[in-house]
N, C-alpha and C. Protein backbone atom coordinates (compact mmCIF):
# COMPACT_ATOMS: atom_id res chain seq x y z
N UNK A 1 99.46 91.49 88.31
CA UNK A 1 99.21 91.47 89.74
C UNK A 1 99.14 90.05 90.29
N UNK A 2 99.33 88.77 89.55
CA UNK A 2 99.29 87.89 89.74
C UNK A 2 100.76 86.75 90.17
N UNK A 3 101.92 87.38 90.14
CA UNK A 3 103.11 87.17 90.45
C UNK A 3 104.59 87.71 90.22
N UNK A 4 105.50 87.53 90.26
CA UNK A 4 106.07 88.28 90.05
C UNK A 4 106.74 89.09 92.00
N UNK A 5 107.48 90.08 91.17
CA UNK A 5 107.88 90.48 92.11
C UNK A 5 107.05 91.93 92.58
N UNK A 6 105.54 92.37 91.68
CA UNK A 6 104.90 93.27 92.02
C UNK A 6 103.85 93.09 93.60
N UNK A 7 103.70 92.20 93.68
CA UNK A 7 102.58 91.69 94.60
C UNK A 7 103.57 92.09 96.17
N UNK A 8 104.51 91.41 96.40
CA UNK A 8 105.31 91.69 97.90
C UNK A 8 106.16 93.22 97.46
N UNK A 9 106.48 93.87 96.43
CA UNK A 9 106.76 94.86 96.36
C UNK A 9 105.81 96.18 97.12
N UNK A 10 104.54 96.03 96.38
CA UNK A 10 103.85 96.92 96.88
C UNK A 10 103.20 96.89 98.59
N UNK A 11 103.39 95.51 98.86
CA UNK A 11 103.05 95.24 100.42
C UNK A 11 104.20 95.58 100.90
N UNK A 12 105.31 95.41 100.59
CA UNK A 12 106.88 96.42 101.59
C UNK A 12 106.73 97.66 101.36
N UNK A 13 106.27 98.54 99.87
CA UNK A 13 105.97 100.36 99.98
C UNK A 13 105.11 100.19 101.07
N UNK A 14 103.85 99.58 101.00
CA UNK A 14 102.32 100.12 102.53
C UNK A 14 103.24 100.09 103.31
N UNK A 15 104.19 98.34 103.74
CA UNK A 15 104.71 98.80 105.04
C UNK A 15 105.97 99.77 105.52
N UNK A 16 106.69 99.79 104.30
CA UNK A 16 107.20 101.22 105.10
C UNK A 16 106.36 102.76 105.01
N UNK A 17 105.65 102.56 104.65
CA UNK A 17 104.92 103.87 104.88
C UNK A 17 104.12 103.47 106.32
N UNK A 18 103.43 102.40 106.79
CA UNK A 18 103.14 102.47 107.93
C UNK A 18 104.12 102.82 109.19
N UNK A 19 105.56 102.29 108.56
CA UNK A 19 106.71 102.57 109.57
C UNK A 19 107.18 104.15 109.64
N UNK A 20 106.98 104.48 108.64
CA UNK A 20 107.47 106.11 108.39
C UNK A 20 106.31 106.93 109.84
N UNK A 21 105.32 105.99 110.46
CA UNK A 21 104.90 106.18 111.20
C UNK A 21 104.96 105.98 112.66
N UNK A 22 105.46 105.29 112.69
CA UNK A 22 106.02 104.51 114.11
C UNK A 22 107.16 105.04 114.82
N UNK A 23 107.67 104.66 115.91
CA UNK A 23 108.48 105.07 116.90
C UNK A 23 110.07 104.95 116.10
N UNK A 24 110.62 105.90 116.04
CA UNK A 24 111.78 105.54 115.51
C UNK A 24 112.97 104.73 115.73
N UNK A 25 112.73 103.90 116.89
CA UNK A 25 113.46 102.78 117.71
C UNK A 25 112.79 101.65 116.91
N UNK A 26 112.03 101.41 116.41
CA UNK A 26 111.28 100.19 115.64
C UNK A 26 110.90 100.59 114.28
N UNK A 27 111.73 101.34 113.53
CA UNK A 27 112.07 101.30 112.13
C UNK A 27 113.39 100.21 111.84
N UNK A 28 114.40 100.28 112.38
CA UNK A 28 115.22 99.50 112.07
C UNK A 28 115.00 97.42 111.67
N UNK A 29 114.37 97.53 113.24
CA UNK A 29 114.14 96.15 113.75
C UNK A 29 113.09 95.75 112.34
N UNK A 30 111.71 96.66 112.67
CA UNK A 30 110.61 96.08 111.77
C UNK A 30 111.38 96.08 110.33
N UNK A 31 111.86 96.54 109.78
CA UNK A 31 112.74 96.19 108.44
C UNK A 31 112.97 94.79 108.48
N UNK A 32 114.53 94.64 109.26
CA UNK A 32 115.16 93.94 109.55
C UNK A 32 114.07 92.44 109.24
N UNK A 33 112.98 92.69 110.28
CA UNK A 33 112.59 91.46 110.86
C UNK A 33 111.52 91.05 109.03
N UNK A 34 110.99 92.10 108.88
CA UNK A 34 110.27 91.66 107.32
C UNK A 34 111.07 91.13 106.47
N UNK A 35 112.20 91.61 106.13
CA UNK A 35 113.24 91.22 105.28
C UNK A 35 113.54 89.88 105.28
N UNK A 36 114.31 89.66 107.01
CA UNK A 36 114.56 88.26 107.09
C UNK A 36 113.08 87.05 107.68
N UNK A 37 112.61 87.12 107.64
CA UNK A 37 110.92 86.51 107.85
C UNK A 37 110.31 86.11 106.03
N UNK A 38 110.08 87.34 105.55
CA UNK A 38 110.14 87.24 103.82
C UNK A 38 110.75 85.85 103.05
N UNK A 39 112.47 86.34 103.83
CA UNK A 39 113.30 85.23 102.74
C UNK A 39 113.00 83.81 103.51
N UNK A 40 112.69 83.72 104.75
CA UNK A 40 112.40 82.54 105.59
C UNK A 40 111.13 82.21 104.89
N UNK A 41 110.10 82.62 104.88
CA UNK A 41 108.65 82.45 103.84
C UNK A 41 109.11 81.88 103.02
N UNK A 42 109.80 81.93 101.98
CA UNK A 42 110.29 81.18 100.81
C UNK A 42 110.47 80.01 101.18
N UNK A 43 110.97 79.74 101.53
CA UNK A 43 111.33 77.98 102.01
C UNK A 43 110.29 77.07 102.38
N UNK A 44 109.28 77.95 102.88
CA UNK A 44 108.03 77.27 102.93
C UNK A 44 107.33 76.37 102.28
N UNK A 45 107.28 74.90 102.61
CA UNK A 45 106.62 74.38 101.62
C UNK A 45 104.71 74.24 101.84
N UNK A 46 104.24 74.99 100.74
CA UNK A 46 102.79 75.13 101.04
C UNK A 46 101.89 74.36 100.11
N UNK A 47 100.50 74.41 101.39
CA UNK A 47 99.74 73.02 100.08
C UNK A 47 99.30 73.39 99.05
N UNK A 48 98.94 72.20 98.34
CA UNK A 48 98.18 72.45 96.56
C UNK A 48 96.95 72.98 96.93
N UNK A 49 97.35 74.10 96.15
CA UNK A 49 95.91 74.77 95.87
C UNK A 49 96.05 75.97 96.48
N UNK A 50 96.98 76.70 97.39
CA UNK A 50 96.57 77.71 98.23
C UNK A 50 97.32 78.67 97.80
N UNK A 51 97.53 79.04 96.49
CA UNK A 51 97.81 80.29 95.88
C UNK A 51 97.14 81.61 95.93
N UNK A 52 95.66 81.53 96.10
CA UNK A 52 94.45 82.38 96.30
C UNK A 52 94.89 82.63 97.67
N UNK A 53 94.92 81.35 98.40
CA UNK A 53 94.58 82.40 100.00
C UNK A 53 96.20 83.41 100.33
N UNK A 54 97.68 82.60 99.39
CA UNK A 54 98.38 83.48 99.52
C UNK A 54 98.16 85.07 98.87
N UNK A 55 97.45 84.86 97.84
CA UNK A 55 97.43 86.12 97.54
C UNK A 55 95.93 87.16 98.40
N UNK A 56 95.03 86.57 98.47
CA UNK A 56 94.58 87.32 99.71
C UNK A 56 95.34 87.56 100.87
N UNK A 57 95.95 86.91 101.74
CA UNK A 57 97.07 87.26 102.37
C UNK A 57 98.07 88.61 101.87
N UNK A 58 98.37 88.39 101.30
CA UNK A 58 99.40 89.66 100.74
C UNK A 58 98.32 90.40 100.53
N UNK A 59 97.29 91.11 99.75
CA UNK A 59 96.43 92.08 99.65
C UNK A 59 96.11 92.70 100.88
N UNK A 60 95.36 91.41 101.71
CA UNK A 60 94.67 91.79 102.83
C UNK A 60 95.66 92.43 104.46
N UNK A 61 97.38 92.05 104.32
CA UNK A 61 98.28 93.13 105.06
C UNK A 61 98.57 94.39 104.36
N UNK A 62 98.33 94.06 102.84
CA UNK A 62 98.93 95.45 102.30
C UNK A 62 97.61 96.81 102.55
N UNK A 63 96.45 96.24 102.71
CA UNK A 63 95.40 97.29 103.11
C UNK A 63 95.70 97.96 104.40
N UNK A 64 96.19 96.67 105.33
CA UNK A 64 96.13 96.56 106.79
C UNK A 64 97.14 97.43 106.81
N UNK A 65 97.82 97.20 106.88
CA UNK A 65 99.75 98.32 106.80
C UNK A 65 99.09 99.77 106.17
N UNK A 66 98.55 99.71 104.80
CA UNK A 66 98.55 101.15 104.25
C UNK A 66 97.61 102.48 105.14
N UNK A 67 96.74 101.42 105.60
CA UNK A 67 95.55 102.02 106.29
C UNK A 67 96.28 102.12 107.64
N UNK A 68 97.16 101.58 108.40
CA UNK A 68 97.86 102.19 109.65
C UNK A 68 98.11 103.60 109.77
N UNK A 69 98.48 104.19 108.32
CA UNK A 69 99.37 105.56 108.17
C UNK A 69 98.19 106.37 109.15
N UNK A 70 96.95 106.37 108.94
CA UNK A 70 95.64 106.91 108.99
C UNK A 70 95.26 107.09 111.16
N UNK A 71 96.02 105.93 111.83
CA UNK A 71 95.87 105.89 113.41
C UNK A 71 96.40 107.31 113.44
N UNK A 72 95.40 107.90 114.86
CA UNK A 72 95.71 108.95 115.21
C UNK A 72 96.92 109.70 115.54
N UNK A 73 97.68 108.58 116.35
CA UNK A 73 98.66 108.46 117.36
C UNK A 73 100.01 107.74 116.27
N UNK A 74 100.11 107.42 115.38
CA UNK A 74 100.89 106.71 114.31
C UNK A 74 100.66 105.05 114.94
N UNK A 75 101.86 104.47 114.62
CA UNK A 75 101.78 102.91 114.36
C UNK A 75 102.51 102.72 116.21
N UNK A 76 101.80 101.90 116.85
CA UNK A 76 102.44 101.78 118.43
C UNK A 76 103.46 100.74 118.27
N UNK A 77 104.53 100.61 119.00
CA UNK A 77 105.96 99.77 119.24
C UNK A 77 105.36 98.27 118.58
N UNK A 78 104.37 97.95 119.54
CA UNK A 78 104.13 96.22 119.71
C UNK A 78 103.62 95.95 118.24
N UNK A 79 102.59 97.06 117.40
CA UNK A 79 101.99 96.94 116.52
C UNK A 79 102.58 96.98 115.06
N UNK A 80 103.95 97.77 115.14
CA UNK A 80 105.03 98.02 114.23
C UNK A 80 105.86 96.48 113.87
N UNK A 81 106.11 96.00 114.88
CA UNK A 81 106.47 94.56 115.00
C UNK A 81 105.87 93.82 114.39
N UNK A 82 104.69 93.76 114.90
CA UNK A 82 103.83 92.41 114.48
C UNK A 82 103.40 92.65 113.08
N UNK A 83 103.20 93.79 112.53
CA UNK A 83 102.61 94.42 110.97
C UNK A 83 103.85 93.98 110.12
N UNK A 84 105.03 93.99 110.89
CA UNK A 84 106.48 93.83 110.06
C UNK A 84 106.46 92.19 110.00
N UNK A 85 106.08 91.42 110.72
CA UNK A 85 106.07 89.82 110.86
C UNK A 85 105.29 89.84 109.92
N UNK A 86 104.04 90.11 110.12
CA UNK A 86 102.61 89.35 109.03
C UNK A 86 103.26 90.05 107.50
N UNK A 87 103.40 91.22 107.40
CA UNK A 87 104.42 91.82 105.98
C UNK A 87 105.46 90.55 105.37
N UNK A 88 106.52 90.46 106.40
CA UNK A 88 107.37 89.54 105.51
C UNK A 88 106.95 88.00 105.23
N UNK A 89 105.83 87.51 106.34
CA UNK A 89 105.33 85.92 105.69
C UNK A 89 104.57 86.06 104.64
N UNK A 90 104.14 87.58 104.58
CA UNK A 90 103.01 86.93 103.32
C UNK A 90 103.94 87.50 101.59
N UNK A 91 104.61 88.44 102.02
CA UNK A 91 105.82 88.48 100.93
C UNK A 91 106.58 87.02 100.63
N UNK A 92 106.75 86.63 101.52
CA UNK A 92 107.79 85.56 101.44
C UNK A 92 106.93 84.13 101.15
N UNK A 93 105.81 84.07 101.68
CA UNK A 93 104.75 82.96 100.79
C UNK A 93 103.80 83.49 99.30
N UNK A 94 104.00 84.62 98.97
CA UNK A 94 103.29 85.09 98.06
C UNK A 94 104.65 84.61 96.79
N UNK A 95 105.63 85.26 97.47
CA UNK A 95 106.67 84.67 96.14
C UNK A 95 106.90 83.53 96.32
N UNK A 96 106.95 82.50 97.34
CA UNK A 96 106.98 81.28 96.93
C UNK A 96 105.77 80.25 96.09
N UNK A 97 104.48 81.11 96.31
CA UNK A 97 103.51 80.58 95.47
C UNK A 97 103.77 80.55 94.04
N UNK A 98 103.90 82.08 93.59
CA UNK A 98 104.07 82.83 92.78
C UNK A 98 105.03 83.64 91.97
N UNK A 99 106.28 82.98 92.44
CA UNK A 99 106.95 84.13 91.74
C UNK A 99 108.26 83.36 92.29
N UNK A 100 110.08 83.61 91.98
CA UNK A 100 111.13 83.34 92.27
C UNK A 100 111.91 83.98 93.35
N UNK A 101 113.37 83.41 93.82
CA UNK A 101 113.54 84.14 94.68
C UNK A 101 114.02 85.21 93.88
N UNK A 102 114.57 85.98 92.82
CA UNK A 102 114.79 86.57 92.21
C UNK A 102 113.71 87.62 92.64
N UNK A 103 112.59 87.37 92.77
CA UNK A 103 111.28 88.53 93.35
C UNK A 103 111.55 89.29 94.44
N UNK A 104 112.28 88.52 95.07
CA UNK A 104 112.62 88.82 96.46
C UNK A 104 113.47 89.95 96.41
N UNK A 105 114.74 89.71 96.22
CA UNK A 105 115.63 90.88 95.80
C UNK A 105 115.02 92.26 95.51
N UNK A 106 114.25 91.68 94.57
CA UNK A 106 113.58 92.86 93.34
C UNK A 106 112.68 93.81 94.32
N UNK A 107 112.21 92.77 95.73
CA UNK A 107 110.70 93.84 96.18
C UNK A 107 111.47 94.19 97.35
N UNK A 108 112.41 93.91 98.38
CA UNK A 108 113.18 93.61 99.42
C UNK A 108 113.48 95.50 99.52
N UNK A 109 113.62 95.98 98.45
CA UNK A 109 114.39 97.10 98.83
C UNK A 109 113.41 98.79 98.64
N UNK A 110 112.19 97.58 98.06
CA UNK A 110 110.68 98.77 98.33
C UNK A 110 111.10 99.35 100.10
N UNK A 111 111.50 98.52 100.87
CA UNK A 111 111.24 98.64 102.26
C UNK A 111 112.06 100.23 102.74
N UNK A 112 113.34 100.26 102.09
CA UNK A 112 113.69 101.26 102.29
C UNK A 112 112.92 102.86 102.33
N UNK A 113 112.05 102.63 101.34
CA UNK A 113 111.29 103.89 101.00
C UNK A 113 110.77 104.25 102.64
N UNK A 114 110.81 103.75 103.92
CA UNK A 114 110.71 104.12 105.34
C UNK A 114 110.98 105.42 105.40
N UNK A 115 112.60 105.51 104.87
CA UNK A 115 113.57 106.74 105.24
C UNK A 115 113.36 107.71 104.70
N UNK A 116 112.81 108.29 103.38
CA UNK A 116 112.32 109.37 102.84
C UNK A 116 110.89 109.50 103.15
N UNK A 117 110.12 108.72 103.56
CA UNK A 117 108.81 109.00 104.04
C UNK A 117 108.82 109.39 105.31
N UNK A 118 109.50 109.04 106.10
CA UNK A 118 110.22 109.70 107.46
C UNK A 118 110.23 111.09 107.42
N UNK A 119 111.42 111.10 106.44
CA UNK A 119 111.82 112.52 106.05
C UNK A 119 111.18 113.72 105.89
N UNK A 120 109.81 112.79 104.61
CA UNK A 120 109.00 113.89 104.56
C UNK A 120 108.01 114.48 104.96
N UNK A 121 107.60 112.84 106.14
CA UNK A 121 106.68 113.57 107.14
C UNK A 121 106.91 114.49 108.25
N UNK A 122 108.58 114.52 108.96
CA UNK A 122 109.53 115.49 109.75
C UNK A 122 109.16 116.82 109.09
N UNK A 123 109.04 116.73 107.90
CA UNK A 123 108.63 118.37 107.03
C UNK A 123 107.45 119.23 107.29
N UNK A 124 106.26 118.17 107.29
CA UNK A 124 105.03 118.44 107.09
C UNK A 124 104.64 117.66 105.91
N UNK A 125 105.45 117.30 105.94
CA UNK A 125 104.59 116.37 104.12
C UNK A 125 103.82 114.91 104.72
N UNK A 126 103.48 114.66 105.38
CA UNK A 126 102.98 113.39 106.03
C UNK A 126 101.66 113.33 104.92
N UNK A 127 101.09 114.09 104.65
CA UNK A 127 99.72 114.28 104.25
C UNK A 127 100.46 113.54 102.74
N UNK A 128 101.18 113.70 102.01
CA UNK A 128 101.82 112.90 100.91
C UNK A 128 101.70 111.27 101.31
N UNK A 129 102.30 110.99 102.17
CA UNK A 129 102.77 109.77 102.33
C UNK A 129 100.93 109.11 102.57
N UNK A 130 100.10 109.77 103.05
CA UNK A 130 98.84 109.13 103.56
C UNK A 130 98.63 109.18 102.14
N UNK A 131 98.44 110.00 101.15
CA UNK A 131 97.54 109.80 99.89
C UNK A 131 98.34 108.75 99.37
N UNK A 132 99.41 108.31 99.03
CA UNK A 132 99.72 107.61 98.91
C UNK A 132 99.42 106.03 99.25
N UNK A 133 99.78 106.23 100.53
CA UNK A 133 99.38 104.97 101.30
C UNK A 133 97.59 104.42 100.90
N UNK A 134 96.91 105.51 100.35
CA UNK A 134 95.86 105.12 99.97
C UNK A 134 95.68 104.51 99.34
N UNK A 135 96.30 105.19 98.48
CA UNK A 135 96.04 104.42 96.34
C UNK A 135 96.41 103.36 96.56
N UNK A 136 97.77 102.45 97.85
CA UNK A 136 98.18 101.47 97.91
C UNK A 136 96.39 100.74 98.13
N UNK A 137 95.72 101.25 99.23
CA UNK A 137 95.01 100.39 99.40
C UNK A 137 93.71 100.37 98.47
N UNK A 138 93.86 101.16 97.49
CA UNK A 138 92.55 101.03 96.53
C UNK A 138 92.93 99.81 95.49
N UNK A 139 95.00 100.36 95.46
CA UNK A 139 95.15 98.88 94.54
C UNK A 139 95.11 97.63 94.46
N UNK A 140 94.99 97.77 96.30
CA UNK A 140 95.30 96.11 96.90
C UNK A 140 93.66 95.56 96.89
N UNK A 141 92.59 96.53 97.22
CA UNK A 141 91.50 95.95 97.06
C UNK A 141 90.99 95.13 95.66
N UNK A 142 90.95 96.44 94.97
CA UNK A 142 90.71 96.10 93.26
C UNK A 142 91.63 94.38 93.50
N UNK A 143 92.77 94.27 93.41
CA UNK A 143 93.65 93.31 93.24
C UNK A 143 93.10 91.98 93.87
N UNK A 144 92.34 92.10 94.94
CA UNK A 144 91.72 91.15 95.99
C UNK A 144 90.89 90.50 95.49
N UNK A 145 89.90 91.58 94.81
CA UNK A 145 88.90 91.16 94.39
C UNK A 145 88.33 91.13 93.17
N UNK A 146 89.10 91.39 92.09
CA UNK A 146 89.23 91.44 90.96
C UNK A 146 88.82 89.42 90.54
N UNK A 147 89.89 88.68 91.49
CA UNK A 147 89.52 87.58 90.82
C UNK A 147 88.39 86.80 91.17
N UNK A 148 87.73 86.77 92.55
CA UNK A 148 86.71 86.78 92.89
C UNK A 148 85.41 87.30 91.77
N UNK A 149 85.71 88.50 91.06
CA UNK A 149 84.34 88.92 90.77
C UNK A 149 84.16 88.80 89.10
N UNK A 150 82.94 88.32 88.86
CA UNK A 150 82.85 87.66 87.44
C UNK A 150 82.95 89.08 86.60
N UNK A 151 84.05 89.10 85.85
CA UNK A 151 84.11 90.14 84.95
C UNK A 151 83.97 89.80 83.18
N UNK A 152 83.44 90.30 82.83
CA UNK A 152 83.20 90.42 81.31
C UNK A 152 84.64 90.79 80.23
N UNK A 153 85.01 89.07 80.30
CA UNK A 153 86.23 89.57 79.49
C UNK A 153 86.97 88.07 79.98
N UNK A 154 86.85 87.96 81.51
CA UNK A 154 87.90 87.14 82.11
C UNK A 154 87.72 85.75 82.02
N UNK A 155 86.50 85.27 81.85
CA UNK A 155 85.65 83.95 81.68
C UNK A 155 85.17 83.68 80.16
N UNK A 156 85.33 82.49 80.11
CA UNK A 156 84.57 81.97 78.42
C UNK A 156 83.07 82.17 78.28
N UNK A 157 82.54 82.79 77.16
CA UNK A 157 81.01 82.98 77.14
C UNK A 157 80.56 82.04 76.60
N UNK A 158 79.60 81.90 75.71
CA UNK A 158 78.35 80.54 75.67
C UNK A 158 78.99 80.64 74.29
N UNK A 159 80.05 81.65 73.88
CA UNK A 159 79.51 81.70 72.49
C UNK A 159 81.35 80.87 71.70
N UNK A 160 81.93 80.44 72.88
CA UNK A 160 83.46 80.01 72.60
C UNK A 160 83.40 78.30 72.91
């Protein structure tokens, strides 16, 4: 969970599952705009040391996005947009912290999963896509705060 192409992968599944919610005039665009925003993130040159706050960043939209599925009303026009902006900078600075553009490719096409979650909420299956969208955000928490919290195992004891 620490680089690689898993970290912006699973923040493009939340956000197309938040989109599988939204107006269907702003599925296309919000793709579009994460995708190319993402690969623009890469180029980014960022300071020493701020690998942590990229990866809080990426955790902390992938909650934000997964937990959208959950609005009453789904994801609104202006809000689909802007969830798709903050999605692709922190994909696109998370792999430049962390990971190659090779990551990119690899997580770029999580996004698609929009169109069958679409699909299956048109059915009645929406209630799928929310449990889902959950576990995203139980993983992104654990993931958040996993390094934050002193665990028994992860640190040297008195006795090394």
């Amino acid at each position: 969970m620490r680089g690689g192409a898993l970290p912006p992968a699973l923040l493009f599944a939340a956000l197309a599952f938040a989109l599988a919610f939204a107006p269907r005039a702003m599925v296309l665009p919000a793709v579009v705009l994460a995708a190319l925003l993402a690969g623009a993130a890469t180029a980014l040159r960022l300071p020493t040391g701020s690998t942590e706050v990229a990866f809080l960043a990426c955790w902390t939209v992938t909650v934000v996005a997964a937990a959208s599925v959950h609005l009453p009303n789904g994801l609104p026009r202006a809000a689909a947009i802007v969830l798709a902006g903050l999605a692709g900078l922190a994909a696109g600075v998370i792999i430049r912290a962390a990971g190659t553009p090779l990551d990119l490719a690899r997580a770029v096409p999580l996004l698609a999963l929009v169109w069958p979650a679409r699909w299956l909420r048109a059915r009645g299956g929406g209630i799928g896509v929310k449990v889902v969208a959950s576990w995203l955000i139980a993983v992104a928490i654990l993931a958040a705060t996993l390094p934050v919290v002193p665990t028994p195992g992860y640190v040297p004891d008195h006795m090394e």
